[in-house]
PDB file of N, CA and C in Angstrom:
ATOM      1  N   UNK A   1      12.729   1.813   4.393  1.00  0.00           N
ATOM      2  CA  UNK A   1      11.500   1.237   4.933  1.00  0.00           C
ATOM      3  C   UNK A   1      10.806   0.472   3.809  1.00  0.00           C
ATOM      4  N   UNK A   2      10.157  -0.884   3.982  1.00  0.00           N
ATOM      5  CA  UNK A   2       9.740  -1.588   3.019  1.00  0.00           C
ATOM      6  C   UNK A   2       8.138  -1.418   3.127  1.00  0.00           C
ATOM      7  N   UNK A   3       7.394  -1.933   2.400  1.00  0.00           N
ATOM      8  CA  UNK A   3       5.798  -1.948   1.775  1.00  0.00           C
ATOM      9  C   UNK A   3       5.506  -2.261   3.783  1.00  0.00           C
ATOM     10  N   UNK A   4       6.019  -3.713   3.925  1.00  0.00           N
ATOM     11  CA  UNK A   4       5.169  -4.577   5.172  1.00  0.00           C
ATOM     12  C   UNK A   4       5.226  -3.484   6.298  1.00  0.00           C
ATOM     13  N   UNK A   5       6.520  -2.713   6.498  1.00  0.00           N
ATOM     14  CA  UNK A   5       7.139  -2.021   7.413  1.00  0.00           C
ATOM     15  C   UNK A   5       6.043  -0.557   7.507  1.00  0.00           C
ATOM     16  N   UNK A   6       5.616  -0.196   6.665  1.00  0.00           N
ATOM     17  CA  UNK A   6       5.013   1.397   6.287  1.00  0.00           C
ATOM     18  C   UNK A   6       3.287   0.642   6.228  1.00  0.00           C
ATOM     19  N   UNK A   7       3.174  -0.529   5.935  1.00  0.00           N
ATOM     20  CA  UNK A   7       1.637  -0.825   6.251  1.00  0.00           C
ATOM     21  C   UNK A   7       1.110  -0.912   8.013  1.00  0.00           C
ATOM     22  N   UNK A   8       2.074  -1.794   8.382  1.00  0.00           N
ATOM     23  CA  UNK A   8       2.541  -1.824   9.846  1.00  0.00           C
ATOM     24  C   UNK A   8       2.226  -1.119  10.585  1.00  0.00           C
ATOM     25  N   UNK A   9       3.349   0.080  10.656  1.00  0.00           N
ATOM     26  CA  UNK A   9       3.353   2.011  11.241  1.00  0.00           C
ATOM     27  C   UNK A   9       1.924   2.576  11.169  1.00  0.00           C
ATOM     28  N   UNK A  10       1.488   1.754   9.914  1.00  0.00           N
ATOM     29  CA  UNK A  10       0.040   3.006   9.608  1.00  0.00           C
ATOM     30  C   UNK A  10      -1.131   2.225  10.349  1.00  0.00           C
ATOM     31  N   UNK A  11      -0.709   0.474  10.847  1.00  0.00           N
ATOM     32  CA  UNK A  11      -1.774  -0.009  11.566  1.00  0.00           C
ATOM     33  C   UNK A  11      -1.626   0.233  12.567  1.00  0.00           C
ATOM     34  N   UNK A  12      -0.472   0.529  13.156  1.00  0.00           N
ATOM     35  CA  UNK A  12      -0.784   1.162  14.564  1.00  0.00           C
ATOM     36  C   UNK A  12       0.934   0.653  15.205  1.00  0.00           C
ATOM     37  N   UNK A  13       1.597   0.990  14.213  1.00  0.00           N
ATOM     38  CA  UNK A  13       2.957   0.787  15.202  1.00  0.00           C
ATOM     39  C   UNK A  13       3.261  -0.376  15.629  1.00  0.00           C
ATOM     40  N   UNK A  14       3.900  -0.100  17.154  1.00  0.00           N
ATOM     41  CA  UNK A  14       4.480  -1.186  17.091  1.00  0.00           C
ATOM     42  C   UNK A  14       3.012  -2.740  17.702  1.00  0.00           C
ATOM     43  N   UNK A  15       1.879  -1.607  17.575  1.00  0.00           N
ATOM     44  CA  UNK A  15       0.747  -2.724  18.473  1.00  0.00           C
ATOM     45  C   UNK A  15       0.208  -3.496  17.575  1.00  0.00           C
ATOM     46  N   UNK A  16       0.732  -2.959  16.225  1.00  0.00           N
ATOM     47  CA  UNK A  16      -0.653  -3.109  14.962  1.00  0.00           C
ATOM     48  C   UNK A  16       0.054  -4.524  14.885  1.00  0.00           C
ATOM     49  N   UNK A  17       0.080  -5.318  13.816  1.00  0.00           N
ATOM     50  CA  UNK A  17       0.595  -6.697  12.704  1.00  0.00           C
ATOM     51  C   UNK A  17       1.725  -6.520  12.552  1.00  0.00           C
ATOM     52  N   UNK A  18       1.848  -7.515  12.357  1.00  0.00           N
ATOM     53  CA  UNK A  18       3.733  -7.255  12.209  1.00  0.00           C
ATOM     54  C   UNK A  18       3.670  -8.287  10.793  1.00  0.00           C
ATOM     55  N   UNK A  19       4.439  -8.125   9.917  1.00  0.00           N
ATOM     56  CA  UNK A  19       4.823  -7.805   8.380  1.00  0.00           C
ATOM     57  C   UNK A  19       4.422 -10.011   8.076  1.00  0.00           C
ATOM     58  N   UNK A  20       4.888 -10.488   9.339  1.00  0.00           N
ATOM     59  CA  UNK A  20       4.264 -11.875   8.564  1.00  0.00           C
ATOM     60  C   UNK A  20       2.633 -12.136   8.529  1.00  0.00           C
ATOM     61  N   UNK A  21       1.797 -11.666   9.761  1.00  0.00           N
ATOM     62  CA  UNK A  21       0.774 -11.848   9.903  1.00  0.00           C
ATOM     63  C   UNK A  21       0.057 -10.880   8.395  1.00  0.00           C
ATOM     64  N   UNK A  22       0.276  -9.706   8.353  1.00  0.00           N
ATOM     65  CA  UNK A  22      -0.280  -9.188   7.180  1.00  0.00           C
ATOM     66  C   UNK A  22       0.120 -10.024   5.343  1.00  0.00           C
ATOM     67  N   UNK A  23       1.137 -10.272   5.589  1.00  0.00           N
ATOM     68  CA  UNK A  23       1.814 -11.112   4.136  1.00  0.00           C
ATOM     69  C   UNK A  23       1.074 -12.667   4.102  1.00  0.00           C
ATOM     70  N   UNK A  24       0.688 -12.986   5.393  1.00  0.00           N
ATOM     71  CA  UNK A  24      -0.625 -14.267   5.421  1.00  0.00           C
ATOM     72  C   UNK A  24      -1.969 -13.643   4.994  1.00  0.00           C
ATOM     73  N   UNK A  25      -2.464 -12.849   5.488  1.00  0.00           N
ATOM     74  CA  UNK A  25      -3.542 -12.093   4.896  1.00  0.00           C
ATOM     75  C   UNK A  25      -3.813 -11.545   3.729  1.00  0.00           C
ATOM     76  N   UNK A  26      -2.393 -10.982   3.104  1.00  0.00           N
ATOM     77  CA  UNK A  26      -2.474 -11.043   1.481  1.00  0.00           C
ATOM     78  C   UNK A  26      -2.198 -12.047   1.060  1.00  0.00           C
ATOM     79  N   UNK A  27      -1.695 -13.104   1.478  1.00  0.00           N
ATOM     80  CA  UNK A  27      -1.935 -14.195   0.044  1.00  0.00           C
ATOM     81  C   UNK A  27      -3.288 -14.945   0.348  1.00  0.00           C
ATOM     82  N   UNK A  28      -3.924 -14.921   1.370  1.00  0.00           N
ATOM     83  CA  UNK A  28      -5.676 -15.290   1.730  1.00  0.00           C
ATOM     84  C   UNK A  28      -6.321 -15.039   0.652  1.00  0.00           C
ATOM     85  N   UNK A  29      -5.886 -13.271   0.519  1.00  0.00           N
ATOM     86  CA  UNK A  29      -6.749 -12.498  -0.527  1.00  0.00           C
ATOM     87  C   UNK A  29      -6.452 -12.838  -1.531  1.00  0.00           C
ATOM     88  N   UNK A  30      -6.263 -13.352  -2.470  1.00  0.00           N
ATOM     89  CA  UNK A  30      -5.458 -13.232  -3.770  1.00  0.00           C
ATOM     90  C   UNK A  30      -7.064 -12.484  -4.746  1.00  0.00           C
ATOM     91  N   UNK A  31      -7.948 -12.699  -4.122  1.00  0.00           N
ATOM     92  CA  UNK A  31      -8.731 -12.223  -5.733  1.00  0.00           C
ATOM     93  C   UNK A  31      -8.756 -10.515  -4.965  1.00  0.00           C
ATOM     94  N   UNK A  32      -9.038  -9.927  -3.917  1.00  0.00           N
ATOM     95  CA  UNK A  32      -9.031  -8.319  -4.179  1.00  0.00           C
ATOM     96  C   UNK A  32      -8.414  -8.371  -2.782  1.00  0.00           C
ATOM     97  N   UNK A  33      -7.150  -7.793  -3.036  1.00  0.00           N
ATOM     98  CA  UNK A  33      -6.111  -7.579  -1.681  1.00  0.00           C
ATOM     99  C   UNK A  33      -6.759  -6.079  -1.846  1.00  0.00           C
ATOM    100  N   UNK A  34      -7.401  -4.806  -2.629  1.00  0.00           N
ATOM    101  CA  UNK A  34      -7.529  -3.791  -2.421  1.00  0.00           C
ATOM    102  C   UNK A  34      -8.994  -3.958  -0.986  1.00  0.00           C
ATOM    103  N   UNK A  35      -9.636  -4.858  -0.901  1.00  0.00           N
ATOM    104  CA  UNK A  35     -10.773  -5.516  -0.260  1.00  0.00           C
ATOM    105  C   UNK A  35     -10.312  -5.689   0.961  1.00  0.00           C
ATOM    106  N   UNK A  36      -9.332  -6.070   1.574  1.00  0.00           N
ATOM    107  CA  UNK A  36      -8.647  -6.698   2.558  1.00  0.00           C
ATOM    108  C   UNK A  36      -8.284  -5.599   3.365  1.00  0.00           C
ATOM    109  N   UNK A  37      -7.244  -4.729   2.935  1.00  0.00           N
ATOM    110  CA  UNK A  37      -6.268  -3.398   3.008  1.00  0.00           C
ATOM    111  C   UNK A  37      -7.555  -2.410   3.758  1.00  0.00           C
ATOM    112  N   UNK A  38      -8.806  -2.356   2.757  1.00  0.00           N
ATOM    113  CA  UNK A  38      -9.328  -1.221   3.350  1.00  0.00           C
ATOM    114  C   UNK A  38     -10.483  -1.884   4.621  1.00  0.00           C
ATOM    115  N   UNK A  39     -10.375  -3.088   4.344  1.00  0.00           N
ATOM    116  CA  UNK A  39     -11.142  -3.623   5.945  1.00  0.00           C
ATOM    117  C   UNK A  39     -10.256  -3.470   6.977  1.00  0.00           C
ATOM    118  N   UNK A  40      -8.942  -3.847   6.786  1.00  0.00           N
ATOM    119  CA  UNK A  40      -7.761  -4.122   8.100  1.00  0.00           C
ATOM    120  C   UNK A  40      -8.004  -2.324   8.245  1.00  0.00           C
ATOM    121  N   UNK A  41      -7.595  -1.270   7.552  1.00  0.00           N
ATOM    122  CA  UNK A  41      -7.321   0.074   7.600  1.00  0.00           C
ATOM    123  C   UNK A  41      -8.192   1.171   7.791  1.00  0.00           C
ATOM    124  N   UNK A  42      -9.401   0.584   7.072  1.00  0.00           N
ATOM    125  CA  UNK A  42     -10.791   1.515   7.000  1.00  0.00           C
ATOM    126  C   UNK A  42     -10.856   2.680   8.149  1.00  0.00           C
ATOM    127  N   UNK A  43     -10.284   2.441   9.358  1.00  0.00           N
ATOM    128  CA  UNK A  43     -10.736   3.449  10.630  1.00  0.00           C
ATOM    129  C   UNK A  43      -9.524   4.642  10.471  1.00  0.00           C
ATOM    130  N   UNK A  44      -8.798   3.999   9.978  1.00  0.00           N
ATOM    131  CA  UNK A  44      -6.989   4.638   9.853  1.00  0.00           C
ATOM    132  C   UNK A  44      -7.253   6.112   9.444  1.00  0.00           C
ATOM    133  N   UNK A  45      -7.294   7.679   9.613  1.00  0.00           N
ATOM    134  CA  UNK A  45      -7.116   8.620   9.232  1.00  0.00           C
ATOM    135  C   UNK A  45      -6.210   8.406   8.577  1.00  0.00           C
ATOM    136  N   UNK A  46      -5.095   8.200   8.459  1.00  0.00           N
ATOM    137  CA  UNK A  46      -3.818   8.213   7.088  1.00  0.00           C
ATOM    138  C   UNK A  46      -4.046   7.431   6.115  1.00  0.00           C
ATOM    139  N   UNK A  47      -5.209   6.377   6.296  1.00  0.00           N
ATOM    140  CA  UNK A  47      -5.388   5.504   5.165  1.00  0.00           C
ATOM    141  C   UNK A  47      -7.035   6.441   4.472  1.00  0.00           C
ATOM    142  N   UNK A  48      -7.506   6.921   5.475  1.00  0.00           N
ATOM    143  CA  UNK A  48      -8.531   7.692   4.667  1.00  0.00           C
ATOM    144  C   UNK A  48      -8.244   8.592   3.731  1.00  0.00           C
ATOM    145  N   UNK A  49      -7.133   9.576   4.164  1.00  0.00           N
ATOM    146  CA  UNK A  49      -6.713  10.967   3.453  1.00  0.00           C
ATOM    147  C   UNK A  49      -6.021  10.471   2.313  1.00  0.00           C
ATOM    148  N   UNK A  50      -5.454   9.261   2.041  1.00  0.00           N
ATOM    149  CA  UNK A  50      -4.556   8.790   1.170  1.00  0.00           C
ATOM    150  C   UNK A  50      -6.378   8.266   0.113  1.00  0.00           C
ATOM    151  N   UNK A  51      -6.866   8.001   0.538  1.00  0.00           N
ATOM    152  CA  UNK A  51      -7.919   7.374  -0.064  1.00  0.00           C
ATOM    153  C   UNK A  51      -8.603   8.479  -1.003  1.00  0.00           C
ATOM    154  N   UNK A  52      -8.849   9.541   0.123  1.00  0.00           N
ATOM    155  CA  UNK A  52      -9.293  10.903  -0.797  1.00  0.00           C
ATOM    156  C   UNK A  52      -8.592  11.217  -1.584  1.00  0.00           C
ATOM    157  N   UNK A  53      -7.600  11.265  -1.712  1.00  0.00           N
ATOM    158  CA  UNK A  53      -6.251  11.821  -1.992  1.00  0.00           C
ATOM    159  C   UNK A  53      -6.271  11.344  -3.745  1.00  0.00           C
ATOM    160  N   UNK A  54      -6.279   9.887  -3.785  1.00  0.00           N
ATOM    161  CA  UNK A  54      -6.651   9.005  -5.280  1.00  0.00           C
ATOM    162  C   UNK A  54      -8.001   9.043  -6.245  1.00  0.00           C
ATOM    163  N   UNK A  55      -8.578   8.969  -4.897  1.00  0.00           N
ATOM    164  CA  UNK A  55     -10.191   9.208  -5.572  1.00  0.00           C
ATOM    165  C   UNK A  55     -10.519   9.689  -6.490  1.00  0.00           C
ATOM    166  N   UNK A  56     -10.680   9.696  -7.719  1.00  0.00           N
ATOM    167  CA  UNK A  56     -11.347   9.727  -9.196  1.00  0.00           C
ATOM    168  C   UNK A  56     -10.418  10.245 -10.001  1.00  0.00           C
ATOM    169  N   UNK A  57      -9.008   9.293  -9.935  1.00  0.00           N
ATOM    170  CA  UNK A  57      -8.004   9.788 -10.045  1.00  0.00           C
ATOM    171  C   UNK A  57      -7.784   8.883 -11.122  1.00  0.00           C
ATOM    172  N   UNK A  58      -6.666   8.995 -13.071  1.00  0.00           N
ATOM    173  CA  UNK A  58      -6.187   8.091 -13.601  1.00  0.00           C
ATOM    174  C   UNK A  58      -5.431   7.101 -12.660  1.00  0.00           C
ATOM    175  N   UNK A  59      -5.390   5.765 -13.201  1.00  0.00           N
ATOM    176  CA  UNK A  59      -4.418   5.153 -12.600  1.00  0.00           C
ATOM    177  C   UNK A  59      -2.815   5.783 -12.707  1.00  0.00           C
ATOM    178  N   UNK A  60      -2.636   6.684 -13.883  1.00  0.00           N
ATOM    179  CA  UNK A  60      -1.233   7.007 -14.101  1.00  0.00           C
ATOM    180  C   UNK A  60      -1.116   8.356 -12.588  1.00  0.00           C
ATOM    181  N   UNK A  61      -2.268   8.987 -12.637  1.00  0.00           N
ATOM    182  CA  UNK A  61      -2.099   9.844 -11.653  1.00  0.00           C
ATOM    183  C   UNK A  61      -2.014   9.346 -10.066  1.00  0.00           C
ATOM    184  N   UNK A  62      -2.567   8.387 -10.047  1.00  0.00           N
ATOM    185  CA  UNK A  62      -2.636   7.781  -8.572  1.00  0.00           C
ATOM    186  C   UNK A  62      -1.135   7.246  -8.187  1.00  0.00           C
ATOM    187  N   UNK A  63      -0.736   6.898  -9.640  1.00  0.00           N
ATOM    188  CA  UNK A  63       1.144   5.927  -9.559  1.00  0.00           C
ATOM    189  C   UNK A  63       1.723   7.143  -8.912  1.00  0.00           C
ATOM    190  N   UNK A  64       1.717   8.881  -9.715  1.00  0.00           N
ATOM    191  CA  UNK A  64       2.324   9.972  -9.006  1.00  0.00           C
ATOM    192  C   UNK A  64       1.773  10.151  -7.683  1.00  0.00           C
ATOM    193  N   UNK A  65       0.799  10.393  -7.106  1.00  0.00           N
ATOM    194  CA  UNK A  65       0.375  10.539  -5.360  1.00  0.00           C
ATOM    195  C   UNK A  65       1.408   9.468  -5.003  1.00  0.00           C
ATOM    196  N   UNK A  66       1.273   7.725  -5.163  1.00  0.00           N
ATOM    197  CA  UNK A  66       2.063   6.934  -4.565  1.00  0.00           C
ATOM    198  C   UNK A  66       3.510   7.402  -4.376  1.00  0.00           C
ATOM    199  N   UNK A  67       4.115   7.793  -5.674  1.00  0.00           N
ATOM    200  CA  UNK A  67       5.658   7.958  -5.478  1.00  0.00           C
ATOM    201  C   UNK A  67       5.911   9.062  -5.212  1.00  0.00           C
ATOM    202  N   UNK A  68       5.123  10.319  -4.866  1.00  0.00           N
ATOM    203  CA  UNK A  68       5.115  11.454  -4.008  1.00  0.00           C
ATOM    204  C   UNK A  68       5.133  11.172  -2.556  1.00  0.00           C
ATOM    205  N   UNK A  69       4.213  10.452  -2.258  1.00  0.00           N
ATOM    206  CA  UNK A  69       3.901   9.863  -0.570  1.00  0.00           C
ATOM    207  C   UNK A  69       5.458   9.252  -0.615  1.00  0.00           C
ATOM    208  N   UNK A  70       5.424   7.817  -1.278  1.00  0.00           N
ATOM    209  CA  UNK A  70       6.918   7.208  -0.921  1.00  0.00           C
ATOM    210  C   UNK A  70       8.078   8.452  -0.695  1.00  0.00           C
ATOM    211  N   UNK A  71       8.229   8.915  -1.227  1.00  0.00           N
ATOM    212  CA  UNK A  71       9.357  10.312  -1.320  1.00  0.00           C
ATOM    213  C   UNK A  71       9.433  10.918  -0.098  1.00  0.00           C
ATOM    214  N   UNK A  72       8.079  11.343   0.029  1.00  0.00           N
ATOM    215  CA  UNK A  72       7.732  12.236   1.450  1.00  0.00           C
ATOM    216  C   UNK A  72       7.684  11.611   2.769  1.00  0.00           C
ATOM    217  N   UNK A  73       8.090   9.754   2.651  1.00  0.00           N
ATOM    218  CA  UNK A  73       8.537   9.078   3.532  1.00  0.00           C
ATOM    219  C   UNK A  73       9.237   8.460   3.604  1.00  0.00           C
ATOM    220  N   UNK A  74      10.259   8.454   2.775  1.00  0.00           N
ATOM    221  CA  UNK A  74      11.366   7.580   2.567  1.00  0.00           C
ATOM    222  C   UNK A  74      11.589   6.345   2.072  1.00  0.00           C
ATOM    223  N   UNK A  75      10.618   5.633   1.116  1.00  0.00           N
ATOM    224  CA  UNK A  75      10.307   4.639   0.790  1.00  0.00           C
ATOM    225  C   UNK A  75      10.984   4.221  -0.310  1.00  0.00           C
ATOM    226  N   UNK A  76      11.220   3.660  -0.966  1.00  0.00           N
ATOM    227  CA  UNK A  76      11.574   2.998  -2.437  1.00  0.00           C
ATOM    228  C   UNK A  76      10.525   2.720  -3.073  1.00  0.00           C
ATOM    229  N   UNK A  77      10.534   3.495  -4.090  1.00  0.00           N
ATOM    230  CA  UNK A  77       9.141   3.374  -4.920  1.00  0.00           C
ATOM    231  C   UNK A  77       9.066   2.145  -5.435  1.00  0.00           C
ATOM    232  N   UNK A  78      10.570   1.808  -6.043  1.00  0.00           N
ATOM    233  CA  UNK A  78      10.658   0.911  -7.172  1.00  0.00           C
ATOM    234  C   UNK A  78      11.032  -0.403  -6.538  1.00  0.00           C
ATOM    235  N   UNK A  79      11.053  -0.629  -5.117  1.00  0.00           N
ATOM    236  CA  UNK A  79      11.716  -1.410  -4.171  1.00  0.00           C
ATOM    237  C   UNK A  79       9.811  -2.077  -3.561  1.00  0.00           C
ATOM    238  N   UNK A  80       9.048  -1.077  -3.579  1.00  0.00           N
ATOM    239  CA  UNK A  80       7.665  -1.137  -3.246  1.00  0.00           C
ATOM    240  C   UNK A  80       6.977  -1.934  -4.441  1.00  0.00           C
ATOM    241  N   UNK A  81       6.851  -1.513  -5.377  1.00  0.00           N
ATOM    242  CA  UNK A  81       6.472  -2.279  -6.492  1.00  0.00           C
ATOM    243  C   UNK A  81       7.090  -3.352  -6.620  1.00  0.00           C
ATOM    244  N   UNK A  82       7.979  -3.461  -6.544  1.00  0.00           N
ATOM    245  CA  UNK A  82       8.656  -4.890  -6.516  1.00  0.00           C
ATOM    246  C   UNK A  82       8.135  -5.704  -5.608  1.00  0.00           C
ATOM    247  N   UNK A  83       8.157  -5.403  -4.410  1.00  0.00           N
ATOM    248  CA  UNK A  83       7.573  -6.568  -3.472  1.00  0.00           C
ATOM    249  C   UNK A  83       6.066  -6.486  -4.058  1.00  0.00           C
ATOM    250  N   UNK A  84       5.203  -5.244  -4.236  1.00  0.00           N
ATOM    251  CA  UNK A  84       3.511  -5.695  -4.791  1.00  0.00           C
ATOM    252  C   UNK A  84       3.816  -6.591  -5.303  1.00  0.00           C
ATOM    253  N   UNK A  85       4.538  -6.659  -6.582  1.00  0.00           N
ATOM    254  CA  UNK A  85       4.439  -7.900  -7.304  1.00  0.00           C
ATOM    255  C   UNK A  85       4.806  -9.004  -7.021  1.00  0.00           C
ATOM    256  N   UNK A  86       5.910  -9.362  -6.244  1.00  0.00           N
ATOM    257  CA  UNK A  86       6.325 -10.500  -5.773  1.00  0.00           C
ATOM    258  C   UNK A  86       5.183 -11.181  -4.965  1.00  0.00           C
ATOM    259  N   UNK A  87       3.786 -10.214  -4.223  1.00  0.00           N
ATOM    260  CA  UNK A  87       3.089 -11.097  -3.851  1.00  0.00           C
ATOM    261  C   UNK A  87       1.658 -11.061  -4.677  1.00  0.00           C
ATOM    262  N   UNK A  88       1.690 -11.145  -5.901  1.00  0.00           N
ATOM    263  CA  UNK A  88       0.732 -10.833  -6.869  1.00  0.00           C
ATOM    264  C   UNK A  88       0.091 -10.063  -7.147  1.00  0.00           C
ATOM    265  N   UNK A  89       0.222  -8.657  -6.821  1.00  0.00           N
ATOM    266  CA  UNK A  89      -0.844  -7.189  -6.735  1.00  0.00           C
ATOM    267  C   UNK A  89      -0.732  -7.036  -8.337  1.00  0.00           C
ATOM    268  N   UNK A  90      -1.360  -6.890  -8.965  1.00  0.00           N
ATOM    269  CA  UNK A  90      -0.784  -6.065 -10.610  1.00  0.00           C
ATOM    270  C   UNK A  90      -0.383  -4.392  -9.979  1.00  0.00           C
ATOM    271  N   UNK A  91       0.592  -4.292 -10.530  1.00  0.00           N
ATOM    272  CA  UNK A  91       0.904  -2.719 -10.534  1.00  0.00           C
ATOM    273  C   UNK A  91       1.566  -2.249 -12.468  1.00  0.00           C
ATOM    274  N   UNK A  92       0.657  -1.292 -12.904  1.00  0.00           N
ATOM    275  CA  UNK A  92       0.416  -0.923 -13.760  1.00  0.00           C
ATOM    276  C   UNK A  92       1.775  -0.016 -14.306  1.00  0.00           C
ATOM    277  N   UNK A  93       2.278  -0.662 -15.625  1.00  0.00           N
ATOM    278  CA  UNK A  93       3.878   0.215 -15.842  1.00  0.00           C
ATOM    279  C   UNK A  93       3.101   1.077 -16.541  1.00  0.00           C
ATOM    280  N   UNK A  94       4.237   2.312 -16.558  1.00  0.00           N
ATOM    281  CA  UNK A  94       3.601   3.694 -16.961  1.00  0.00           C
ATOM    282  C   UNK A  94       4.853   4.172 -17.725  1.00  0.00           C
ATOM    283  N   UNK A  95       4.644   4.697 -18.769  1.00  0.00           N
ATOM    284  CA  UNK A  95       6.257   5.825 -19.380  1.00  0.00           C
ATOM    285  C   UNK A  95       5.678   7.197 -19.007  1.00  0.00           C
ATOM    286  N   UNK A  96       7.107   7.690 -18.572  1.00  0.00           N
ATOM    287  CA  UNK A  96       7.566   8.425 -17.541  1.00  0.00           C
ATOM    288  C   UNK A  96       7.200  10.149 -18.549  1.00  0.00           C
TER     289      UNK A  96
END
């Protein structure tokens, strides 16, 4: 499952956006796609608990919640970061 595919599911399946309409909406955003994400998601219970979840959290600790969640859904962590970046997100390298 890719980034567009798991943003998708969490907007509402198969009713929510489908992976081009949201990938137009992030490159709209380019100055705070984190701005965007939580307007489209804000109502989302899975995007809230994930929200608590980070909250006053290092960035190195928030990278572990992410690649815990990815894990616990089958995601590619390193397949995920890759596309962030391919559409300009900074994602922060960390030693392990």
């Amino acid at each position: 499952m890719n980034l567009m595919n798991m943003m998708g599911q969490m907007m509402g399946g198969q009713g929510g956006m489908n992976p081009m309409q949201m990938m137009q909406m992030m490159q709209k955003a380019k100055g705070n796609p984190m701005q965007m994400i939580d307007s489209m998601m804000g109502g989302n219970p899975q995007y809230q608990r994930v929200m608590q979840m980070v909250n006053g959290k290092s960035p190195k600790e928030v990278r572990q919640v992410v690649m815990n969640l990815c894990e616990q859904q089958g995601v590619d962590f390193t397949g995920m970061v890759e596309q962030m970046k391919g559409m300009g997100i900074n994602v922060p390298e960390y030693d392990e």
